[in-house]
Structures are given as structure tokens and as C-alpha cells.
N, C-alpha and C. Protein backbone atom coordinates (compact mmCIF):
# COMPACT_ATOMS: atom_id res chain seq x y z
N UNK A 1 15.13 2.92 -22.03
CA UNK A 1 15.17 4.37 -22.21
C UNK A 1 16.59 4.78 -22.59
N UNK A 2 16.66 6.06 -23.49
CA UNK A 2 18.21 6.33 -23.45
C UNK A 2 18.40 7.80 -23.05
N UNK A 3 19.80 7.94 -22.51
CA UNK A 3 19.74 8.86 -21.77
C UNK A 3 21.22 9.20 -22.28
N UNK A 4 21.32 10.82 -22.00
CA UNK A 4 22.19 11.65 -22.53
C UNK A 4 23.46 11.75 -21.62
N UNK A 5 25.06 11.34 -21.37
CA UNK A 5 25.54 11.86 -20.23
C UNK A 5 26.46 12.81 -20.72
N UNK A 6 26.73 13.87 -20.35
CA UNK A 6 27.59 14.62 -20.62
C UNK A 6 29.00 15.05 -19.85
N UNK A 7 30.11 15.19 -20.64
CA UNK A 7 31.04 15.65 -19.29
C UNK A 7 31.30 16.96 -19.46
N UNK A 8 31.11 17.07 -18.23
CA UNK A 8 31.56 18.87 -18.09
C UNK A 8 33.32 18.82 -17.81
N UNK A 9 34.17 19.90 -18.58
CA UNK A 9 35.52 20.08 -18.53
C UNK A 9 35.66 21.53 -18.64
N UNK A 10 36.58 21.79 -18.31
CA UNK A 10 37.10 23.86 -18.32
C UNK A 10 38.76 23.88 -18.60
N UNK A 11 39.09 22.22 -20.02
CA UNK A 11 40.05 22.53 -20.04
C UNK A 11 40.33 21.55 -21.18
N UNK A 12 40.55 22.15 -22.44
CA UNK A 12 40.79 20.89 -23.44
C UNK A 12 42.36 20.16 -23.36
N UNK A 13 41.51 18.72 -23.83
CA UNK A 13 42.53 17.23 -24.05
C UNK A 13 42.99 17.48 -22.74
N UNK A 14 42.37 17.49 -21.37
CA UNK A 14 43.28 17.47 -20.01
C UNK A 14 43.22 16.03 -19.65
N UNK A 15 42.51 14.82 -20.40
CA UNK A 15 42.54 13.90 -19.91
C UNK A 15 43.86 12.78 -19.38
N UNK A 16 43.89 12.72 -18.10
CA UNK A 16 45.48 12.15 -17.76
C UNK A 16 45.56 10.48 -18.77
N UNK A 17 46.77 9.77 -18.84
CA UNK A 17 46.73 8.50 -19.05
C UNK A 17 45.74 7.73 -18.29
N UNK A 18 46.21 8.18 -16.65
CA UNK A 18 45.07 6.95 -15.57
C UNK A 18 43.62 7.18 -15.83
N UNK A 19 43.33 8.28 -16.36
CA UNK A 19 41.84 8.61 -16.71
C UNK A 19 41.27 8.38 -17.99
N UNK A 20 42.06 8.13 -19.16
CA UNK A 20 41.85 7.45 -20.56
C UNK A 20 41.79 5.81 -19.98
N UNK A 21 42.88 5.45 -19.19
CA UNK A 21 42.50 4.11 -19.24
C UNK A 21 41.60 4.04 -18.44
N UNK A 22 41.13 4.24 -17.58
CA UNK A 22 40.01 4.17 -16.32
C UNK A 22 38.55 4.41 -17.27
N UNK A 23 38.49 5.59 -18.38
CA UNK A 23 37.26 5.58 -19.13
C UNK A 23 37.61 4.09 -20.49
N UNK A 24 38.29 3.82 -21.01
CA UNK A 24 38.31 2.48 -21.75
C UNK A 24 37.40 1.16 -20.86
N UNK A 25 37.83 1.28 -19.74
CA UNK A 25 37.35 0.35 -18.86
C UNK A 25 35.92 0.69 -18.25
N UNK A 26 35.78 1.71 -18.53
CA UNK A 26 34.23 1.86 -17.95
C UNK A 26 33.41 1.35 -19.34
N UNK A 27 34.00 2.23 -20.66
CA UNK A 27 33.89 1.88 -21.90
C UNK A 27 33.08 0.66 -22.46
N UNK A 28 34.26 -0.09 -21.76
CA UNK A 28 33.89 -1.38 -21.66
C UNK A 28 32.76 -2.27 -20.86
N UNK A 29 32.76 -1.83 -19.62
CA UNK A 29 31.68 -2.25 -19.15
C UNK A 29 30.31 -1.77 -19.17
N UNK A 30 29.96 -0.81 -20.34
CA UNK A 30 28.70 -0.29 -20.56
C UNK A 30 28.57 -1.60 -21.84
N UNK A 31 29.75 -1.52 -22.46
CA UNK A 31 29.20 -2.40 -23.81
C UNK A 31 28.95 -4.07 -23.40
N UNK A 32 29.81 -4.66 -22.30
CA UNK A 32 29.50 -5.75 -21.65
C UNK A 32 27.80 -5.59 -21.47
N UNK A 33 27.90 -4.69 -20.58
CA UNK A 33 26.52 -4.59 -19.91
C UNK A 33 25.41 -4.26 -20.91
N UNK A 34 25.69 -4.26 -22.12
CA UNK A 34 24.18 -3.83 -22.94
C UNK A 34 24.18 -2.39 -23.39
N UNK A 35 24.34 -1.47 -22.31
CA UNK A 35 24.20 -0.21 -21.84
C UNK A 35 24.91 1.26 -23.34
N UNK A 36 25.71 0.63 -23.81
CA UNK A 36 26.48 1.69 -24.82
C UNK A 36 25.68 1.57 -25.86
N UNK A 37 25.41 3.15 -26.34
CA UNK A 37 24.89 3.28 -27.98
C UNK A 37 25.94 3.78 -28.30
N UNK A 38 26.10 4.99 -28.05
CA UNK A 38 27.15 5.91 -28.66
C UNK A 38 28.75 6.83 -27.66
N UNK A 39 29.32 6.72 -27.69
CA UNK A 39 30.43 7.75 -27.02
C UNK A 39 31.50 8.53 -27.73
N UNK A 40 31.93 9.58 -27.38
CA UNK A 40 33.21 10.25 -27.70
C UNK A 40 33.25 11.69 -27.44
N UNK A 41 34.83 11.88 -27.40
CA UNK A 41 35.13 12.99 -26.86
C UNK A 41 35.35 14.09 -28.44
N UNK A 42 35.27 15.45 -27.50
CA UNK A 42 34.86 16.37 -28.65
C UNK A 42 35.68 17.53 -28.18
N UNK A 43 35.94 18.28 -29.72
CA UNK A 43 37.42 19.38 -29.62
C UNK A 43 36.48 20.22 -28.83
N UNK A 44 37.52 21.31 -28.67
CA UNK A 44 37.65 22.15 -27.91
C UNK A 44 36.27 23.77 -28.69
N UNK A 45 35.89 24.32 -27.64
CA UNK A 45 34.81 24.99 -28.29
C UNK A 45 35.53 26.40 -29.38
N UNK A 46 36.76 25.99 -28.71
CA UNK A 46 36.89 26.92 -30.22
C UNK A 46 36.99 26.64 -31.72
N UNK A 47 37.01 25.54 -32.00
CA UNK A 47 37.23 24.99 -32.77
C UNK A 47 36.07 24.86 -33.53
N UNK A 48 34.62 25.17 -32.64
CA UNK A 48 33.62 24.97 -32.93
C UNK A 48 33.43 26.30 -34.29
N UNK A 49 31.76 25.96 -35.00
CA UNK A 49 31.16 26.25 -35.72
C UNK A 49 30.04 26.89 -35.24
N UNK A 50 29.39 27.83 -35.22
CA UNK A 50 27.84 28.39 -34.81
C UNK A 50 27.14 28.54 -36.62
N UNK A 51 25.64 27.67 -36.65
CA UNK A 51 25.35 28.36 -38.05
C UNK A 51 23.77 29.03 -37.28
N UNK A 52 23.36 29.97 -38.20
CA UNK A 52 22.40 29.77 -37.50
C UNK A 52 21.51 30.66 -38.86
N UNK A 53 19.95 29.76 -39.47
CA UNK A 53 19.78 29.92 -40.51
C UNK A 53 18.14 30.19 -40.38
N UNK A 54 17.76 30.68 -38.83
CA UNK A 54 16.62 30.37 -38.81
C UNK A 54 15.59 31.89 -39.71
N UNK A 55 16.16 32.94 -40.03
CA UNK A 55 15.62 33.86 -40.99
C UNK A 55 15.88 33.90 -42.48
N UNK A 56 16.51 32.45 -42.72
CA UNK A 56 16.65 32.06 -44.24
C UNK A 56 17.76 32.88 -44.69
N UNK A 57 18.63 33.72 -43.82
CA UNK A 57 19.53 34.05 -44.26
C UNK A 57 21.42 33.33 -43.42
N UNK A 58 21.80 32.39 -43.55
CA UNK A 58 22.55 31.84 -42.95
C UNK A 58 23.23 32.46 -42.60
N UNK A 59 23.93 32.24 -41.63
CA UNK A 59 24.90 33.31 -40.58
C UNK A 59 25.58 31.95 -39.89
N UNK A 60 26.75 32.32 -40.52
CA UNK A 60 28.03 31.18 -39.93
C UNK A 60 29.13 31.53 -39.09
N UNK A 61 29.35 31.56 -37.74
CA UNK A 61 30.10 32.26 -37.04
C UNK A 61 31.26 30.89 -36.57
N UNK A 62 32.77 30.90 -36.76
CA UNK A 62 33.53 30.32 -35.97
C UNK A 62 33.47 30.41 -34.60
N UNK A 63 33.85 29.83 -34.06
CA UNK A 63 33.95 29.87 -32.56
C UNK A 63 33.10 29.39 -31.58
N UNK A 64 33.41 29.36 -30.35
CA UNK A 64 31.86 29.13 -29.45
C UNK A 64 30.85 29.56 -29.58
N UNK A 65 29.43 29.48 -29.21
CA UNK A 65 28.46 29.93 -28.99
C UNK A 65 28.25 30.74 -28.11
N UNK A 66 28.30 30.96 -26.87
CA UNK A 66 28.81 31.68 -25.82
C UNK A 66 29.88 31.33 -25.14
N UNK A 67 30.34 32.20 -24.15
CA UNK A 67 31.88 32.12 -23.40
C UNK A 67 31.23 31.50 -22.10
N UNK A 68 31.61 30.41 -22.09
CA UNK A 68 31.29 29.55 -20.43
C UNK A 68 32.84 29.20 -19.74
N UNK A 69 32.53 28.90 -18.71
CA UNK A 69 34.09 28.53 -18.08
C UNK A 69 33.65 26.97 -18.66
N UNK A 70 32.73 26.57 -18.37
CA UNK A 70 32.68 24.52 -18.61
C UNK A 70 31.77 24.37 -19.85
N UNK A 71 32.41 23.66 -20.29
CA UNK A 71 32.05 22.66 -21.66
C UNK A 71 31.74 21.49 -21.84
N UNK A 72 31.23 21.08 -22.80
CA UNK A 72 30.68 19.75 -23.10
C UNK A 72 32.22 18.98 -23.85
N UNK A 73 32.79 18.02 -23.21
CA UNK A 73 34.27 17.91 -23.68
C UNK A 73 33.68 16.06 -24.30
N UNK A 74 32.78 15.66 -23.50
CA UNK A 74 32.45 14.17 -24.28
C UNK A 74 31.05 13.84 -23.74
N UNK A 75 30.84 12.97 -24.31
CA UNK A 75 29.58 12.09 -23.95
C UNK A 75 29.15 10.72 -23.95
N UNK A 76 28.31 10.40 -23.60
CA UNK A 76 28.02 9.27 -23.74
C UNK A 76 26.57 9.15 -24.04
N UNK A 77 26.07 8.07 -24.88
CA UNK A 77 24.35 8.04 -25.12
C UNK A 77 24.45 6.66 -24.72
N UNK A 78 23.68 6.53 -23.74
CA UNK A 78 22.88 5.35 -23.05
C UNK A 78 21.81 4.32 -23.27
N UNK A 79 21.41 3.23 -23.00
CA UNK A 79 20.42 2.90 -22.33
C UNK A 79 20.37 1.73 -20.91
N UNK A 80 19.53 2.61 -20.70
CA UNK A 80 19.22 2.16 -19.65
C UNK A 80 18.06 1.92 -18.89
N UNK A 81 17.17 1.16 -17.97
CA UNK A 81 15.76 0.77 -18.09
C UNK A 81 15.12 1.85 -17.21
N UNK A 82 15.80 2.69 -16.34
CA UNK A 82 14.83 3.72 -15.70
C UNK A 82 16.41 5.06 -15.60
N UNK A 83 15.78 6.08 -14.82
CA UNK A 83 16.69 7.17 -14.17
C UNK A 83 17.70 7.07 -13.43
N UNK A 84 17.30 6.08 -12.60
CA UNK A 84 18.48 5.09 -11.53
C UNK A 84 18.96 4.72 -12.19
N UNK A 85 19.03 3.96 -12.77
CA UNK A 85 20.16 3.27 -13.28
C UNK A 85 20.94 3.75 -14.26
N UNK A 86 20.40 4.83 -14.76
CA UNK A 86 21.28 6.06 -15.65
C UNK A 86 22.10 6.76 -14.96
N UNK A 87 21.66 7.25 -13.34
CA UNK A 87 22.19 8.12 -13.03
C UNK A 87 23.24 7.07 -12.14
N UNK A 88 23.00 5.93 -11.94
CA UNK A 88 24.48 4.87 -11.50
C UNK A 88 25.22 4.52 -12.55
N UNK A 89 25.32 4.50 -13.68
CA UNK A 89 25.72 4.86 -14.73
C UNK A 89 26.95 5.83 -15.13
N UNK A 90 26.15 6.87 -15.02
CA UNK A 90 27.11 8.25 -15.03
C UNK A 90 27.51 8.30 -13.65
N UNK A 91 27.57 7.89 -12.40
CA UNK A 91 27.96 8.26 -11.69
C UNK A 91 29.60 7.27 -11.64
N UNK A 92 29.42 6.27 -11.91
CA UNK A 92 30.84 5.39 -12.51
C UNK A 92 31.19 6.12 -13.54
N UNK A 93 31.10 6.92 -14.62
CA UNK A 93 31.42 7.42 -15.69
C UNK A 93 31.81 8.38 -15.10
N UNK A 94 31.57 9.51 -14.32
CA UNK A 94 31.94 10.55 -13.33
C UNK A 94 32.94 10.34 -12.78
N UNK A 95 33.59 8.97 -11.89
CA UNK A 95 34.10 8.55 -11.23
C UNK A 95 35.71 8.41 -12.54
N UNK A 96 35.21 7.67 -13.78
CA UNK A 96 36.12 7.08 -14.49
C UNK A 96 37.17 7.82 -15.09
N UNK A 97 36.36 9.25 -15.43
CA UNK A 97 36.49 10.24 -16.14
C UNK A 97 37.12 11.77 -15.49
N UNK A 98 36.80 11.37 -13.91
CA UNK A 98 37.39 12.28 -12.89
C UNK A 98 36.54 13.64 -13.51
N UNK A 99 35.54 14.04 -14.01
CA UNK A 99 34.97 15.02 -13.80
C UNK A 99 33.24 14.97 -13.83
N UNK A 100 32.74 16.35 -13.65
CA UNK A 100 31.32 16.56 -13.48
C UNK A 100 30.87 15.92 -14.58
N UNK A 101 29.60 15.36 -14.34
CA UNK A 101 28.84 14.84 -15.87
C UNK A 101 27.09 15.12 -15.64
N UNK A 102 26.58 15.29 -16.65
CA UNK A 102 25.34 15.58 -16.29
C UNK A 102 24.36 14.34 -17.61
N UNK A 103 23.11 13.85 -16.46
CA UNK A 103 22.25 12.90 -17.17
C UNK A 103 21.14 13.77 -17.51
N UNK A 104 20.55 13.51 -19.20
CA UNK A 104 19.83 13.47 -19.27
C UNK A 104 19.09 12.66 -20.71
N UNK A 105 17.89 12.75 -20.12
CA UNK A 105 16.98 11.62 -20.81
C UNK A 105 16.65 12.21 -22.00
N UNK A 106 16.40 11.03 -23.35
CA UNK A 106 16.05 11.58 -24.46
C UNK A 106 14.29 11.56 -24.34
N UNK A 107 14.11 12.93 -25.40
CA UNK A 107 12.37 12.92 -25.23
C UNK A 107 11.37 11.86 -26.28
């Protein structure tokens, strides 16, 4: 199964040195382990793009989508053979990364 992890942050590029190297090393042991499809970290929501084209008339807005205090700052796409073991997963990735992360499963 693959599963979605996300990190929640309320503060762009805050990642310390001990926490870049601590996620390299987790990094690493997802790709040892089988476990890595995809990862990386992502700018800051202002930086972002909103399009939104669903009345055939496109509407392109800079900026966030809405104003949240927490953001999606990286991720990771998984697999892994059930929920457990996704959510032990992200919970070392949580650990590596020193912040909140949230699992979820693709449909």
C-alpha cells in the first residue's frame, strides 16, 4: 500500500543542521528498507500558486490558498504493507524531522 506522510511546519526552511542530518538518515533507511517512492521538501506557501479553472474561466491567484498557522513544508510517499507500519514509519520520520506529520493512505 502507499501512503501519504506529510510534515506539518509554521515556519519556512527552519530545518536545524541536526535535523537535515537526522532526516538524510531516516532517508536512508526507508530506501534500505524498500519503503521510499518519493520525498521532498517544499517552499514556503507564499511562494505558492492557486489556479483554479473549474468554470472554464481560469483564475490564477499568487499566494496561499488560505491563511493557516501550519503547512505542508515536506513529504514523503510510502510503501508500506498495512497502516501500522505506515504509521511506525512516520512516527520515526516525526521523530527525525522534529515535527508533526500526518499519514495518509492513497485511494
Amino acid at each position: 500500500m502507499r501512503f501519504l506522510i506529510n510534515v506539518l511546519d509554521d515556519t519556512t526552511n527552519s530545518g536545524t543542521d541536526e535535523e537535515m542530518a537526522a532526516i538524510d538518515v531516516f532517508n536512508e533507511g526507508l530506501v534500505t528498507g524498500g519503503h521510499r517512492v518519493l520525498a521532498g521538501g517544499l517552499s514556503a506557501p507564499s511562494a505558492s500558486t492557486v489556479i483554479d479553472n473549474r468554470a472554464g474561466a481560469s483564475i490564477v491567484t499568487d499566494g496561499p490558498f488560505a491563511e493557516l498557522k501550519e503547512y505542508i513544508s515536506g513529504f514523503w510517499v510510502i510503501e508500506a504493507a498495512d497502516r501500522d507500519e505506515a504509521v511506525a514509519l512516520a512516527t520515526e520520520g516525526s521523530k527525525a524531522c522534529n515535527r508533526r506529520v500526518e499519514v495518509r493512505a492513497f485511494l
